[in-house]
N, C-alpha and C. Protein backbone atom coordinates (compact mmCIF):
# COMPACT_ATOMS: atom_id res chain seq x y z
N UNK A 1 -23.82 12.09 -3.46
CA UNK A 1 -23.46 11.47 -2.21
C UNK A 1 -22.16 12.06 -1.65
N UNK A 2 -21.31 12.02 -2.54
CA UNK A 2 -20.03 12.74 -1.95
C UNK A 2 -20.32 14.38 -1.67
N UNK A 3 -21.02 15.11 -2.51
CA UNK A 3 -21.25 16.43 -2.05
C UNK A 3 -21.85 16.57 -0.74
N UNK A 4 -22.83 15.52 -0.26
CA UNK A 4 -23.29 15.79 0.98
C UNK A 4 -22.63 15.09 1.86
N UNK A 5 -21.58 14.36 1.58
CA UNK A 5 -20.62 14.12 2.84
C UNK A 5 -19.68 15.17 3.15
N UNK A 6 -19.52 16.00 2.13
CA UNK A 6 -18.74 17.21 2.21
C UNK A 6 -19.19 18.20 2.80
N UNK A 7 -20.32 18.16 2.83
CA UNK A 7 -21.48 19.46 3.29
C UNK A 7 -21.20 18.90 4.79
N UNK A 8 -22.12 17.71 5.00
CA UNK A 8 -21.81 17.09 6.31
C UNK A 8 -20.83 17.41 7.05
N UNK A 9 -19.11 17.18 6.45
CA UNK A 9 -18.43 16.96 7.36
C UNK A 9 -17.54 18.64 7.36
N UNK A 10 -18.20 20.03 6.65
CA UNK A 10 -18.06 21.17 6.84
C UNK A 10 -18.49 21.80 7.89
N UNK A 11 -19.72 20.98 8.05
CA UNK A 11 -20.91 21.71 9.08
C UNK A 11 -20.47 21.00 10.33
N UNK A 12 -19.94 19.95 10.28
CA UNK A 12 -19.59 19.04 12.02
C UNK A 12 -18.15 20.04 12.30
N UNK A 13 -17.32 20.08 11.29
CA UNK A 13 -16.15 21.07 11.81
C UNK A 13 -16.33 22.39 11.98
N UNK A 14 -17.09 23.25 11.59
CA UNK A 14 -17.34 24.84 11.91
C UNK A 14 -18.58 24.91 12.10
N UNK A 15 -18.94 25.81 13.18
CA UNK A 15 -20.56 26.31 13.46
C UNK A 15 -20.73 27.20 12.38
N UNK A 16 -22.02 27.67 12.57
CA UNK A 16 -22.51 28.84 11.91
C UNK A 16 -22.00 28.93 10.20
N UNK A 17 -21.67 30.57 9.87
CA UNK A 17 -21.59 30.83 8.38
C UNK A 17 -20.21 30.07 8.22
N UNK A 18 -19.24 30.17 8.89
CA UNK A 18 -18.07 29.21 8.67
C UNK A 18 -18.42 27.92 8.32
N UNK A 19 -18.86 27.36 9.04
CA UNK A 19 -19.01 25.72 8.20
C UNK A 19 -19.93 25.77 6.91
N UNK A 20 -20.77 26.75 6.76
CA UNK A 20 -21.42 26.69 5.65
C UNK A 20 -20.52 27.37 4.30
N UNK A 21 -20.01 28.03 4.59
CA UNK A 21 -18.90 28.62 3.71
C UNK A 21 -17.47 27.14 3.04
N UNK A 22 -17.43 26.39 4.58
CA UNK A 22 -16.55 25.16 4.44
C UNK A 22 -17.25 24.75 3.44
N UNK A 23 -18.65 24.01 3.50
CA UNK A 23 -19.57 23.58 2.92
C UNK A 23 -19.52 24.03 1.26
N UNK A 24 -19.56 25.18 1.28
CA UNK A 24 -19.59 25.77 -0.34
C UNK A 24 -18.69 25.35 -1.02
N UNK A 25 -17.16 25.17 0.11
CA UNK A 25 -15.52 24.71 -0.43
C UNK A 25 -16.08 23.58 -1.23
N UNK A 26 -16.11 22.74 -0.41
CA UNK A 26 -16.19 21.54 -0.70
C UNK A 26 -17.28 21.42 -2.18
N UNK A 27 -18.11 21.61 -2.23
CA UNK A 27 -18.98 21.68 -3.21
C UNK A 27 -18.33 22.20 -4.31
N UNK A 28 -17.48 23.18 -4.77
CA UNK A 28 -17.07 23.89 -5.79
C UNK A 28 -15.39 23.52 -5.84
N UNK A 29 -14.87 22.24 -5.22
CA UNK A 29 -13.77 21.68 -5.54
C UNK A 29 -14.31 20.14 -5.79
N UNK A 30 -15.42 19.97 -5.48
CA UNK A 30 -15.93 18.56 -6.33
C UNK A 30 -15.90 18.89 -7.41
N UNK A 31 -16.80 20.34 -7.35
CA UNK A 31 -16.82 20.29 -9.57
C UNK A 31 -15.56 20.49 -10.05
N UNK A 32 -14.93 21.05 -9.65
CA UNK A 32 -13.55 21.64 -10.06
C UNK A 32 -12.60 19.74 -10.23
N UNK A 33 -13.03 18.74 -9.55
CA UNK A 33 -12.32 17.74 -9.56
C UNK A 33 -13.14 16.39 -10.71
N UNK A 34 -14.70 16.88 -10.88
CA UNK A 34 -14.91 16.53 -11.87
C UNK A 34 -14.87 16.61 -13.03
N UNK A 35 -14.88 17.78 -13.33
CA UNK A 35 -14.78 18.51 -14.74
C UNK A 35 -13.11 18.66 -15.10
N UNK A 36 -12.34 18.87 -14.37
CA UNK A 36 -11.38 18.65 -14.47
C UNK A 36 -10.35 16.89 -14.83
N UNK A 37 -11.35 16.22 -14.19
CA UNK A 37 -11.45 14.95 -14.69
C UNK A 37 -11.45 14.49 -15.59
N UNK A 38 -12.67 15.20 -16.43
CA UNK A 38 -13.08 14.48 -17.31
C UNK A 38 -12.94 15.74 -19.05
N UNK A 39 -12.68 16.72 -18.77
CA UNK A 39 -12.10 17.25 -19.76
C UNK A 39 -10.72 18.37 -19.62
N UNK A 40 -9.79 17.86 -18.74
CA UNK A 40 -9.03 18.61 -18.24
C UNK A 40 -8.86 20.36 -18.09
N UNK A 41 -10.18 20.70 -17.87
CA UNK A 41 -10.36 21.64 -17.48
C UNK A 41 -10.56 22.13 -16.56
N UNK A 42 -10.28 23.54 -15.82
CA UNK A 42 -11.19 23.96 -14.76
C UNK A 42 -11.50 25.26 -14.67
N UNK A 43 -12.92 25.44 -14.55
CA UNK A 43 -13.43 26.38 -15.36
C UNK A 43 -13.38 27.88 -14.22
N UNK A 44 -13.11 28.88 -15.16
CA UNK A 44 -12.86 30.48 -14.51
C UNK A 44 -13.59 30.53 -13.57
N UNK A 45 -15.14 30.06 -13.76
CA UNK A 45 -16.34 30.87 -12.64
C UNK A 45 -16.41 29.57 -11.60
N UNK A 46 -15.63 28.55 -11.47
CA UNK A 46 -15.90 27.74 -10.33
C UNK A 46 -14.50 28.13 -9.32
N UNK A 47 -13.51 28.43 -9.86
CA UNK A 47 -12.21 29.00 -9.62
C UNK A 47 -12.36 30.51 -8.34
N UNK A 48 -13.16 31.39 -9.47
CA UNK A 48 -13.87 32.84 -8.70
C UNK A 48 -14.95 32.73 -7.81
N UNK A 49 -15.66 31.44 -7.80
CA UNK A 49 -16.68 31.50 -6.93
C UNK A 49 -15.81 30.47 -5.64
N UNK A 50 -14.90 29.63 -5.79
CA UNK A 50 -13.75 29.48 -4.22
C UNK A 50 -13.17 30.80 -3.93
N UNK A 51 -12.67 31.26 -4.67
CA UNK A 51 -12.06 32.51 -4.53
C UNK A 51 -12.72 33.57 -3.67
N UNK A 52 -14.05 33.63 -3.99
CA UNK A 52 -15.02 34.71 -3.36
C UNK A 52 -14.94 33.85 -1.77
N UNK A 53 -15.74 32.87 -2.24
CA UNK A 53 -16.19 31.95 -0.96
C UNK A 53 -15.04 32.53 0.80
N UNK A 54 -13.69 31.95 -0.17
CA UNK A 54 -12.43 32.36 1.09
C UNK A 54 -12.56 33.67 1.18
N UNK A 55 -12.77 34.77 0.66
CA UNK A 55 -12.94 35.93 0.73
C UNK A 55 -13.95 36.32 1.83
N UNK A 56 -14.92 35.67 1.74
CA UNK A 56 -16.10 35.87 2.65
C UNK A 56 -15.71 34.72 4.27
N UNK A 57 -15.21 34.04 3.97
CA UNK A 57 -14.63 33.09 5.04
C UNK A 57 -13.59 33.57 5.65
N UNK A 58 -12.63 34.38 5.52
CA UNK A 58 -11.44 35.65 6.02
C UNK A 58 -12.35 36.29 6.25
N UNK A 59 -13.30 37.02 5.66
CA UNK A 59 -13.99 38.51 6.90
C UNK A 59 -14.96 37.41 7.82
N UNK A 60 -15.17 36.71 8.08
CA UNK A 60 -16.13 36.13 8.89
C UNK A 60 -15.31 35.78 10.30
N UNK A 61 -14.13 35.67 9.74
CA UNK A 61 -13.29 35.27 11.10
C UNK A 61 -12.33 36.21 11.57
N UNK A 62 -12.42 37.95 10.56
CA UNK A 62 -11.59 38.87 11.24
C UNK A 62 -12.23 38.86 12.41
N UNK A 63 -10.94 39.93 13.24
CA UNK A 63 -11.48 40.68 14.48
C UNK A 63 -12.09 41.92 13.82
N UNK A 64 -12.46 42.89 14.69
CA UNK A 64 -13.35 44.45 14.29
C UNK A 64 -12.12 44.71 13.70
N UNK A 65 -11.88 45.58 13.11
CA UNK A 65 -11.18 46.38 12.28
C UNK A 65 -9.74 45.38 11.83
N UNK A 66 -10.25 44.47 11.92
CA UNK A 66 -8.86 44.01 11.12
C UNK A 66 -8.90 42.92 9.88
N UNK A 67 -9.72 43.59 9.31
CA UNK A 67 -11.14 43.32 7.93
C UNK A 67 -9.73 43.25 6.53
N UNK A 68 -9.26 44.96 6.81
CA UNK A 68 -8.17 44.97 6.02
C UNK A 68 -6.87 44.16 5.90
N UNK A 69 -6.50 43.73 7.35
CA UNK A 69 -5.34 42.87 7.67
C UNK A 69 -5.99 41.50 7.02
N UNK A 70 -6.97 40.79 7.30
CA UNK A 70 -7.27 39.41 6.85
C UNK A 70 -7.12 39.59 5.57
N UNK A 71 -7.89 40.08 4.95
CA UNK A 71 -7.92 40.38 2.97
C UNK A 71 -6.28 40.43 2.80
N UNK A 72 -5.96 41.27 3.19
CA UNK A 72 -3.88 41.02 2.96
C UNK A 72 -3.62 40.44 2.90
N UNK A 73 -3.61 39.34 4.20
CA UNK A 73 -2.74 37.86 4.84
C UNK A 73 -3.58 36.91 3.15
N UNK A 74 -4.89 36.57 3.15
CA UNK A 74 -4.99 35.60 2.18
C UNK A 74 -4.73 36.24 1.01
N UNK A 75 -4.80 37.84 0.48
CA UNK A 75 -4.50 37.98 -0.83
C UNK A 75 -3.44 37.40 -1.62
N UNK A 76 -2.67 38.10 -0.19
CA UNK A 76 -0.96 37.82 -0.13
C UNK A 76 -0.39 36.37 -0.54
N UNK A 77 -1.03 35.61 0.27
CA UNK A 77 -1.24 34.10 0.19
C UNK A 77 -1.14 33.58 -1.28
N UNK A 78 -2.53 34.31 -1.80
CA UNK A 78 -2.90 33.57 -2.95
C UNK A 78 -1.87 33.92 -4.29
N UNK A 79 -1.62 35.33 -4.17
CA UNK A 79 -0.75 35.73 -5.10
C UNK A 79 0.85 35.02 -5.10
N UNK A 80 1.44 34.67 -3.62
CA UNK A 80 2.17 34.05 -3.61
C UNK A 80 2.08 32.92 -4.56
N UNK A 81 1.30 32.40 -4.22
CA UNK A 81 1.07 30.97 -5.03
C UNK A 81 0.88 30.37 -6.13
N UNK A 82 -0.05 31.98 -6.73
CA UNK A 82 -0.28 32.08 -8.17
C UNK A 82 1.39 32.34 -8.74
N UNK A 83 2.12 32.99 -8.25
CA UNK A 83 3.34 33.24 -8.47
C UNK A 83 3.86 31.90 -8.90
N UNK A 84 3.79 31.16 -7.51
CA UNK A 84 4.80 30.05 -7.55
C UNK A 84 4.80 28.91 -8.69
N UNK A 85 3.28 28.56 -8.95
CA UNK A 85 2.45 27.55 -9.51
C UNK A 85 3.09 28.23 -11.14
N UNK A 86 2.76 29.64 -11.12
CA UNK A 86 3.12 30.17 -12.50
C UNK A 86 4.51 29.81 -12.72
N UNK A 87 5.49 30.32 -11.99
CA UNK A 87 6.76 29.78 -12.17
C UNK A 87 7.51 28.41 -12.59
N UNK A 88 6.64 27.67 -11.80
CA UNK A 88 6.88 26.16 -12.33
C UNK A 88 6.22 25.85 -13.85
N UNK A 89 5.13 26.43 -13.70
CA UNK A 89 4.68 26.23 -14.88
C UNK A 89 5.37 26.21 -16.25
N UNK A 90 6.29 27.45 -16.43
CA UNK A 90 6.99 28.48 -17.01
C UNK A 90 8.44 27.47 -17.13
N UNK A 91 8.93 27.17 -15.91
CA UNK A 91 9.98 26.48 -15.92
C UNK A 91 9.79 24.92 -16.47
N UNK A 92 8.35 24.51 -16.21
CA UNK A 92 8.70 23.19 -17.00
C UNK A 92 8.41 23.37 -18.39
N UNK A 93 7.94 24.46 -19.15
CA UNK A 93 7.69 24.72 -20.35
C UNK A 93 8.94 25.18 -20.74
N UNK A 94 10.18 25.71 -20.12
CA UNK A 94 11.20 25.73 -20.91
C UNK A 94 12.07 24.36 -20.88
N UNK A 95 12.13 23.79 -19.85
CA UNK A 95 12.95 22.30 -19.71
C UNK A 95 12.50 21.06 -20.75
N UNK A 96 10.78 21.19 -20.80
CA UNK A 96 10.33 20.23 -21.76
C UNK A 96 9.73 20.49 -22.67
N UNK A 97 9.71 21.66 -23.23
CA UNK A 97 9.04 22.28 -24.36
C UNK A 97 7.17 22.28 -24.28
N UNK A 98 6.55 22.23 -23.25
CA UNK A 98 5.28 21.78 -23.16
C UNK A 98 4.62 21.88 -21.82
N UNK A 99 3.70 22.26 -21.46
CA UNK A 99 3.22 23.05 -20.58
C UNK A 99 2.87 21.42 -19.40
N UNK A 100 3.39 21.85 -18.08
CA UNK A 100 3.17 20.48 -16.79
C UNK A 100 2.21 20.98 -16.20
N UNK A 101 1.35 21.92 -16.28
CA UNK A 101 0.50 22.29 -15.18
C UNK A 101 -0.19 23.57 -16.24
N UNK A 102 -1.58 23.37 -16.00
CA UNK A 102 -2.71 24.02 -16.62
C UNK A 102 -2.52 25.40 -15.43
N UNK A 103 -3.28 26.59 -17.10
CA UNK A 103 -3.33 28.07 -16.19
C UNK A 103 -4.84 27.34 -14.73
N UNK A 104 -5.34 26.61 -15.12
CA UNK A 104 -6.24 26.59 -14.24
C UNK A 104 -5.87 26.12 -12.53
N UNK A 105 -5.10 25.38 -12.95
CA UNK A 105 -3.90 24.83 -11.59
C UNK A 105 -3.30 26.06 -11.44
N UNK A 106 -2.71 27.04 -12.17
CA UNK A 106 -2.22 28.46 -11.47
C UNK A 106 -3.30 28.97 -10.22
N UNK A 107 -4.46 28.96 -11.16
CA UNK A 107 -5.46 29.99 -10.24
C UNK A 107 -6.07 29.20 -9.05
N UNK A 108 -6.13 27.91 -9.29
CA UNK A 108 -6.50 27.04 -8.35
C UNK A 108 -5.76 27.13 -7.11
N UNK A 109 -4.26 27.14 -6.86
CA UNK A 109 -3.60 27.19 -6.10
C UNK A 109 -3.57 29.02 -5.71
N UNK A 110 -4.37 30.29 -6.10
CA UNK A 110 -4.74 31.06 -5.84
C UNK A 110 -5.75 30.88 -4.56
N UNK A 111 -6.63 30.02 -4.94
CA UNK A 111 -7.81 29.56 -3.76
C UNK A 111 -7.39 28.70 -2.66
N UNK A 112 -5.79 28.17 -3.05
CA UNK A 112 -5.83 27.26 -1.91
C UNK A 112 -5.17 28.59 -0.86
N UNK A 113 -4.39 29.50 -1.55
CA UNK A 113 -4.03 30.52 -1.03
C UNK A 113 -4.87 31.15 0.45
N UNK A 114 -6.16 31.58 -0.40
CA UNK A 114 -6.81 32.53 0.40
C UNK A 114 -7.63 31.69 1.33
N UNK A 115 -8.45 30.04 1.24
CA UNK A 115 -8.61 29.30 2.30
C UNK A 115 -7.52 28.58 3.28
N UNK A 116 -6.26 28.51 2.81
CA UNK A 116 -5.71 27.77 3.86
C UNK A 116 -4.13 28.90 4.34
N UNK A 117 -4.00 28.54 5.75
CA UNK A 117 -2.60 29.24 6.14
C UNK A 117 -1.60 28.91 5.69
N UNK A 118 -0.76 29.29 5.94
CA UNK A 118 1.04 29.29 5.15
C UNK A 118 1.31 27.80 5.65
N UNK A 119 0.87 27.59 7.32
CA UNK A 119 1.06 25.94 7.44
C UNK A 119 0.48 24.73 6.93
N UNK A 120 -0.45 25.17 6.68
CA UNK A 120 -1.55 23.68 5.67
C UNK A 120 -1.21 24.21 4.20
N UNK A 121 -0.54 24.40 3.69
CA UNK A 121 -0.88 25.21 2.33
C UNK A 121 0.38 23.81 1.47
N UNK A 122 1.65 23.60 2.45
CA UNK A 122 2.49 22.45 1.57
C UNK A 122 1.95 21.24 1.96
N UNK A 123 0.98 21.11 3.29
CA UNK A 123 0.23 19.70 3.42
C UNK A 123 -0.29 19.08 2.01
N UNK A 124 -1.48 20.54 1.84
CA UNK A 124 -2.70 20.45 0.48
C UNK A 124 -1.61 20.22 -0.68
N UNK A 125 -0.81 20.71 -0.88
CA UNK A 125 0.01 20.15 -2.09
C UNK A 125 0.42 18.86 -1.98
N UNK A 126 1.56 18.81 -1.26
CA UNK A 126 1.56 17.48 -0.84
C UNK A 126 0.69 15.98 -0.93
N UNK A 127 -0.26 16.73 -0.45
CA UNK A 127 -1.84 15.77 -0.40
C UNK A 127 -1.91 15.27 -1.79
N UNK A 128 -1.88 16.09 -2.71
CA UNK A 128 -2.65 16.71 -3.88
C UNK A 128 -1.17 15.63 -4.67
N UNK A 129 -0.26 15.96 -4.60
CA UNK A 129 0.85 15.00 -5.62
C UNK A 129 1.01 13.66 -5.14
N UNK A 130 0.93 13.35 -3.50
CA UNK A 130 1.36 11.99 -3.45
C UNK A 130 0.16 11.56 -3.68
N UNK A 131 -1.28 11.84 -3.45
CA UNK A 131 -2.32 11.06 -4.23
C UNK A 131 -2.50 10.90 -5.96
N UNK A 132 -1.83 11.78 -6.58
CA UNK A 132 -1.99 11.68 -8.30
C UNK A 132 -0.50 10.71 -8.33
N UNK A 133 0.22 10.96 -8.14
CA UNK A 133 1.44 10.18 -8.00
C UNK A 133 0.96 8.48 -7.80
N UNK A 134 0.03 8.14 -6.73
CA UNK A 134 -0.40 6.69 -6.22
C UNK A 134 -1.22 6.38 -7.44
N UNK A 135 -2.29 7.53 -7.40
CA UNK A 135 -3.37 7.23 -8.49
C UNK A 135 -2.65 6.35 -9.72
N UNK A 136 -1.85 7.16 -10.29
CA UNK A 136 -1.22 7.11 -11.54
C UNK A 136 0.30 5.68 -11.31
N UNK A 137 0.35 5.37 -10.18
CA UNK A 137 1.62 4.49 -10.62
C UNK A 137 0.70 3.19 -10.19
N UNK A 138 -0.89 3.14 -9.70
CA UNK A 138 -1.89 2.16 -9.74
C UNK A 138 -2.12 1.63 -11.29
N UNK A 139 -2.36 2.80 -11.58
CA UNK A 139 -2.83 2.46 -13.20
C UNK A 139 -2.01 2.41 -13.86
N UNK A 140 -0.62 2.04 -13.68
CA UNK A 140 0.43 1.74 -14.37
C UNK A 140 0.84 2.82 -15.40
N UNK A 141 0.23 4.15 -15.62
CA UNK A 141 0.48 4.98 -16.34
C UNK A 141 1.83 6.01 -15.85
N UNK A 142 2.71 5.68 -15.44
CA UNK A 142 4.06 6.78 -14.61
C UNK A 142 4.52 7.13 -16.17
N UNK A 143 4.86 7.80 -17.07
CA UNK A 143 5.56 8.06 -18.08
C UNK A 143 6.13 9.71 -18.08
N UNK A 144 6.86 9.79 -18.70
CA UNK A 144 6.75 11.39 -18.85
C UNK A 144 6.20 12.49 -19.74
N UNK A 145 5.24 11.69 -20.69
CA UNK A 145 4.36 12.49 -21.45
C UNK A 145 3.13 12.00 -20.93
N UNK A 146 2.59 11.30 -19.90
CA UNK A 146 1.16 11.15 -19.21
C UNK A 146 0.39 12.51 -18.79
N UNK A 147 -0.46 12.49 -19.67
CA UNK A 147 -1.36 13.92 -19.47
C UNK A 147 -2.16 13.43 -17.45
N UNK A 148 -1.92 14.51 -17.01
CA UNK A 148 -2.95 14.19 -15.58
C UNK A 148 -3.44 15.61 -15.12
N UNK A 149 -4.95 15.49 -14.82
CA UNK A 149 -5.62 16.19 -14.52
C UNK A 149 -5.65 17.07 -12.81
N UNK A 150 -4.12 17.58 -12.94
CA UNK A 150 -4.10 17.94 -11.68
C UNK A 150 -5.05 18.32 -10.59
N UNK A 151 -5.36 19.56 -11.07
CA UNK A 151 -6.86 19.86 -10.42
C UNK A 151 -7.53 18.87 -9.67
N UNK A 152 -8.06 17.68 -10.19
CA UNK A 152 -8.59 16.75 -9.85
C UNK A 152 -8.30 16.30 -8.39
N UNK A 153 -6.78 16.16 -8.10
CA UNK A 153 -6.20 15.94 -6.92
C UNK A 153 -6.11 17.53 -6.37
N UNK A 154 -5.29 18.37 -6.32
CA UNK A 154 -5.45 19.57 -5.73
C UNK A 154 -6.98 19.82 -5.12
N UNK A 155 -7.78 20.16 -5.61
CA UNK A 155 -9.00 20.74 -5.77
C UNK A 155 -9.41 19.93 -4.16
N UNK A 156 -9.96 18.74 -4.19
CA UNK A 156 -9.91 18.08 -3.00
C UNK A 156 -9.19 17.70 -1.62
N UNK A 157 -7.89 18.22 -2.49
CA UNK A 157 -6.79 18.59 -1.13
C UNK A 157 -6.82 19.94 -0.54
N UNK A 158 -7.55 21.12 -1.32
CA UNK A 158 -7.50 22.21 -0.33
C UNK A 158 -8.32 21.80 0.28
N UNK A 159 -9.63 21.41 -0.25
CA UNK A 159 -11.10 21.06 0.93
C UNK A 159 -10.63 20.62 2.48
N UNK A 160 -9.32 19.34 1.86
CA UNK A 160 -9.09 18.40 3.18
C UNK A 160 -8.41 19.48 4.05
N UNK A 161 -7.14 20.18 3.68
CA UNK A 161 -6.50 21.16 4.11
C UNK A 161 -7.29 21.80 5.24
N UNK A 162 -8.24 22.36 4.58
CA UNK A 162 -9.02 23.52 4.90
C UNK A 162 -9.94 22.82 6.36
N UNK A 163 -10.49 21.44 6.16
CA UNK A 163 -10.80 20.55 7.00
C UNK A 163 -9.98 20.17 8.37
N UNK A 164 -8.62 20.01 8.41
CA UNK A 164 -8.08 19.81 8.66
C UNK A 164 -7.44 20.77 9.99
N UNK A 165 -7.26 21.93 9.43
CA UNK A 165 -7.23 23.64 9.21
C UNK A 165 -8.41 23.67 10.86
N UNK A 166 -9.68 23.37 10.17
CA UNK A 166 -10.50 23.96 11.39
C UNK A 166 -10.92 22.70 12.46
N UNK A 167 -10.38 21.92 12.18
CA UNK A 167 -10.51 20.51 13.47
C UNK A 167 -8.93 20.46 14.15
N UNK A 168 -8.23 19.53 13.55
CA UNK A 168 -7.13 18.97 13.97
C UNK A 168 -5.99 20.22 14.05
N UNK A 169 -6.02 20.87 13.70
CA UNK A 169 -4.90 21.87 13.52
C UNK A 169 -5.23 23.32 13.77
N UNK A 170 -6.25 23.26 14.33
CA UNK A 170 -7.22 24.77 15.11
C UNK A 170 -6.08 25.61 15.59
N UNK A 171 -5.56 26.62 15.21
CA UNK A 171 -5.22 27.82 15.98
C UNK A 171 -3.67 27.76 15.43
N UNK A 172 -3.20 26.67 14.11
CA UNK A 172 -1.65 26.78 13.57
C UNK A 172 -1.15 27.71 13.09
């Protein structure tokens, strides 16, 4: 039910291969928010198949020859991010002896890279912590050794991002 509200509400925001490509988002950050859920994982080939997806969603919306410029702008993007995500990572493993964020949240925030612009990109984070943040101080679990399945929140915040991206925020 939720996958086809996702499908649904891909296809009402973009015509054509774009909304169906939205469509794929959404579908492969559900799994990424289930499985991640439920065994804090998130797995390489659901990771590479968003990854591709934005890949094919950047050439769909270059102009003629500027095939090479789009692939840049999101590569660029994503590597930024993989950077950043890695860094924190790195830094909270030296402050607390123990890793705050899964390699899979590195690469994840790779994909939010290459689907969303430099302006929706601290929304989707954003999105993504003050909802695990609510989640988690609901369930009374706030501690500082509380394992949480980031992904879970991310994963659904690029979708919204990306949603967001091609309705409300067209042309940022």
């Amino acid at each position: 039910m939720v996958g086809a509200l996702g499908v649904a509400a891909s296809l009402a925001a973009e015509a054509g291969l774009t909304g169906w490509l939205g469509a794929g988002l959404a579908l492969t950050m559900l799994g990424i928010a289930v499985i991640d859920a439920r065994s804090f994982i998130i797995p390489n080939w659901l990771n590479a198949a968003a990854f591709g997806l934005g890949l094919v969603a950047a050439t769909a919306t270059a102009a003629t020859g500027q095939l090479w410029l789009v692939w840049l702008e999101a590569g660029g993007r994503a590597v930024v991010l993989m950077l950043l995500f890695g860094a924190l990572r790195a830094g909270y493993f030296r402050l607390r002896g123990r890793h705050g964020i899964g390699l899979g949240d590195v690469k994840l925030a790779a994909v939010a890279g290459c689907w969303l612009g430099w302006s929706m990109i601290p929304v989707a984070v954003e999105i993504a912590a003050l909802s695990a943040l609510a989640v988690q101080m609901l369930r009374g679990r706030v501690r500082p050794t509380t394992r949480l399945p980031f992904g879970l929140y991310l994963a659904p915040s690029i979708w919204i991002g990306w949603l967001l991206q091609a309705t409300v925020f067209r042309g940022w």
